[in-house]
N, C-alpha and C. Protein backbone atom coordinates (compact mmCIF):
# COMPACT_ATOMS: atom_id res chain seq x y z
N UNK A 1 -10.11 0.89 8.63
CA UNK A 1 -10.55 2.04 7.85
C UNK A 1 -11.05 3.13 8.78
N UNK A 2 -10.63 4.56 8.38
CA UNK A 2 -10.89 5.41 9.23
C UNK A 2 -11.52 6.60 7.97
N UNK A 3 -12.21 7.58 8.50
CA UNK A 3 -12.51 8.61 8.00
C UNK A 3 -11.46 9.86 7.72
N UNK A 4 -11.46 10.38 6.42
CA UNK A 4 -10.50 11.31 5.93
C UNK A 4 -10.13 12.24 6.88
N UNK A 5 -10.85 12.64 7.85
CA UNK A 5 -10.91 13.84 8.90
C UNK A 5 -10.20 13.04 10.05
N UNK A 6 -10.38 11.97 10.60
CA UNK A 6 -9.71 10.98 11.39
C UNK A 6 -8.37 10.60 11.76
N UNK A 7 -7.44 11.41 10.15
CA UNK A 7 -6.08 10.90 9.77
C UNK A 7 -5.10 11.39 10.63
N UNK A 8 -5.30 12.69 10.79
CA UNK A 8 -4.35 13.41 11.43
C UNK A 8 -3.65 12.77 13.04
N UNK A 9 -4.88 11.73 13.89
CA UNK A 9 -4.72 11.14 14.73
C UNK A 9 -3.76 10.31 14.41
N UNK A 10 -3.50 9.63 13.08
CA UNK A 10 -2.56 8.49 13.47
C UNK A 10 -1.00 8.68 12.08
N UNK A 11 -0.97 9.81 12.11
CA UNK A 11 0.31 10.47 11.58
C UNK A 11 1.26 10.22 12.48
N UNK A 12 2.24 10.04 12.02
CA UNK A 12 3.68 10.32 13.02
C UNK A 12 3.84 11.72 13.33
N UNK A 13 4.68 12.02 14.15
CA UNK A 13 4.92 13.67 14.12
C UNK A 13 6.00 14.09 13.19
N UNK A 14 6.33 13.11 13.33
CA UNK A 14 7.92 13.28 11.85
C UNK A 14 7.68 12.45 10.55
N UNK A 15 8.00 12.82 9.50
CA UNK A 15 8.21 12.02 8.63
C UNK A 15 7.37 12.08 7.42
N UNK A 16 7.22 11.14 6.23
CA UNK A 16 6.54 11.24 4.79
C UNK A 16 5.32 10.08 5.38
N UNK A 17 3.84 10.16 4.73
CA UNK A 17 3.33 9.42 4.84
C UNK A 17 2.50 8.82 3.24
N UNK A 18 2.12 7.59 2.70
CA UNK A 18 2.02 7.51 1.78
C UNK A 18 0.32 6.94 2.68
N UNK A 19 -0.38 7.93 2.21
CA UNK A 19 -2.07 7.32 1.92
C UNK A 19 -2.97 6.99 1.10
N UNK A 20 -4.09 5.92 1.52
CA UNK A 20 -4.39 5.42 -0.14
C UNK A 20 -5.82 5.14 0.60
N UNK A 21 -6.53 5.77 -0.05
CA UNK A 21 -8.10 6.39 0.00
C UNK A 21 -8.80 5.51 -0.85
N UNK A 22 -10.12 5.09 -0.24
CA UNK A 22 -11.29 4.40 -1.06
C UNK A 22 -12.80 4.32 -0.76
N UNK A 23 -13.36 5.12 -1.63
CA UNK A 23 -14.70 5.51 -1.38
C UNK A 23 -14.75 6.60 -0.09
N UNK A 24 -14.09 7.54 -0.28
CA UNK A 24 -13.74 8.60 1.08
C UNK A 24 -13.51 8.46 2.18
N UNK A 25 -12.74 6.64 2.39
CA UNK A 25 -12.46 6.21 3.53
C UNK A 25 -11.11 6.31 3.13
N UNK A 26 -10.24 6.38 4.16
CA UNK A 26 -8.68 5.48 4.51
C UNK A 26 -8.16 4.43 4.85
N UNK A 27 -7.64 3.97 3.83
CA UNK A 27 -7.52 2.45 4.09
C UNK A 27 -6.59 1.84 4.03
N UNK A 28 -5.13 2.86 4.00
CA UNK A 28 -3.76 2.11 4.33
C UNK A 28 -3.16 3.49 4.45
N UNK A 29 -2.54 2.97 5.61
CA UNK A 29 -1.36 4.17 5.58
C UNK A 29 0.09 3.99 5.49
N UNK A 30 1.32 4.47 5.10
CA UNK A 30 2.55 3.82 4.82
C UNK A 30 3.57 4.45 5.35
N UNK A 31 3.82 4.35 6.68
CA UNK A 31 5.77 5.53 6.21
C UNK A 31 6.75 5.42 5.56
N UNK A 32 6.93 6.68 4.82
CA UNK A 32 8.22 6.13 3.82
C UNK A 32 9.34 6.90 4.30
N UNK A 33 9.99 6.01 4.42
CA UNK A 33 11.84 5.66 5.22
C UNK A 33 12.51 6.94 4.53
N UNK A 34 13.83 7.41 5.30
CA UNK A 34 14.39 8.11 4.71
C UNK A 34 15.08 8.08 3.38
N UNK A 35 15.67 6.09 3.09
CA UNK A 35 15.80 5.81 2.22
C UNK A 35 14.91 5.60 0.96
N UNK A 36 13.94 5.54 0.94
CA UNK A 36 12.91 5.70 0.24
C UNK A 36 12.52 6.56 -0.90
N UNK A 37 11.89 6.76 -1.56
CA UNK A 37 11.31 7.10 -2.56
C UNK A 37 10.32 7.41 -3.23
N UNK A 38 9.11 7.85 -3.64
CA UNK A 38 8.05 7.91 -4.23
C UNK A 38 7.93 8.17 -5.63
N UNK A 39 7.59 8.02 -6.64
CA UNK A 39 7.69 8.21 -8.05
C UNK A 39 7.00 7.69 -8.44
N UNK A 40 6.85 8.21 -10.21
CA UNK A 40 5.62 6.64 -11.07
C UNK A 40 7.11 6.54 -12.08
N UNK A 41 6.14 5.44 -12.38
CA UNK A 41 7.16 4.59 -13.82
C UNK A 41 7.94 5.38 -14.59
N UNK A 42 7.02 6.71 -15.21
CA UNK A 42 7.70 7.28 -16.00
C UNK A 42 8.92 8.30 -15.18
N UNK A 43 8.69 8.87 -13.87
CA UNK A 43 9.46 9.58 -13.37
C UNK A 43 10.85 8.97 -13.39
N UNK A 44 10.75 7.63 -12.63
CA UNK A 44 11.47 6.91 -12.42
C UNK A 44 12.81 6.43 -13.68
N UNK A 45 12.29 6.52 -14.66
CA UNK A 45 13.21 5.88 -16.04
C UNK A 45 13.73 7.56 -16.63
N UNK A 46 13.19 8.41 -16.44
CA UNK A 46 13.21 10.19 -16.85
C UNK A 46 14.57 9.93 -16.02
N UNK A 47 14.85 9.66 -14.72
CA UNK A 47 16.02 9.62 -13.81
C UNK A 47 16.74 9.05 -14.12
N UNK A 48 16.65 8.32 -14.34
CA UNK A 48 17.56 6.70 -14.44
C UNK A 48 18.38 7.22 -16.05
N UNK A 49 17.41 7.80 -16.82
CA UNK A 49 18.40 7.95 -18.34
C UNK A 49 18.73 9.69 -17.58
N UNK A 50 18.66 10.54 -17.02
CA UNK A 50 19.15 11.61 -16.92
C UNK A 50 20.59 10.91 -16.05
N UNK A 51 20.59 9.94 -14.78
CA UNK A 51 21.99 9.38 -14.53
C UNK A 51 22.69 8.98 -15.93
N UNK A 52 22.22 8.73 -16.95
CA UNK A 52 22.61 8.13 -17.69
C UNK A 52 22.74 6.47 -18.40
N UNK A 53 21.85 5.89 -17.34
CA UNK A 53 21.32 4.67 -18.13
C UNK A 53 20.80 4.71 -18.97
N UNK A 54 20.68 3.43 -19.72
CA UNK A 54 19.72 3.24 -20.92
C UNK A 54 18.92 2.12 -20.30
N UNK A 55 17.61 2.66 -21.13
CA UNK A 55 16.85 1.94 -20.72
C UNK A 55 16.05 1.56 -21.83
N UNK A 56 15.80 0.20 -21.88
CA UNK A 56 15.63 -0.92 -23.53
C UNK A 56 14.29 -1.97 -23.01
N UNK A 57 13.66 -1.83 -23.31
CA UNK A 57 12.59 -2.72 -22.95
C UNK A 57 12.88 -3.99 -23.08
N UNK A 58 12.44 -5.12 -22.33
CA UNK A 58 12.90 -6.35 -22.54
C UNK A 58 12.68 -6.67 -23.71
N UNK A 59 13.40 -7.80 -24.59
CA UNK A 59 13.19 -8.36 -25.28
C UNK A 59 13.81 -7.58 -26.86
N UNK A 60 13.99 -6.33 -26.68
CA UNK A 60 14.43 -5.40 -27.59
C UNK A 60 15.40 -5.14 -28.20
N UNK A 61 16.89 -5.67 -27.33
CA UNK A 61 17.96 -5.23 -27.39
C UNK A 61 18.30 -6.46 -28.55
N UNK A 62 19.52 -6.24 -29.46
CA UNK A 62 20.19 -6.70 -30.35
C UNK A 62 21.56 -6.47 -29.95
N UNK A 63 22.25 -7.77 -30.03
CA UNK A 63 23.62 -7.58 -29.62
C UNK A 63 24.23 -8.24 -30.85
């Protein structure tokens, strides 16, 4: 754990970083790959039916 002001020391010089803060400390840091991604749940399914999937909650579907 490092201090919010602290961070900039252990950035890459390139790239996305995913940080996750607790009690105004830092307490994980993540690089995310070129292949990679960031989103929440809902972003994620907004995409997925704009490609054109459907998306059916388990247990829902009737065939």
């Amino acid at each position: 754990m490092f201090k919010k002001t602290e961070v900039g020391e252990h950035l890459p010089d390139n790239g996305r970083v995913l940080i996750t803060c607790k009690n105004g400390k830092v307490t994980a840091l993540r690089n995310i790959y070129d292949d990679e991604h960031v989103a929440s749940l809902k972003s994620l399914l907004e995409l997925a039916e704009q490609a054109g999937c459907v998306v059916v909650q388990s247990g829902k579907t009737k065939i």
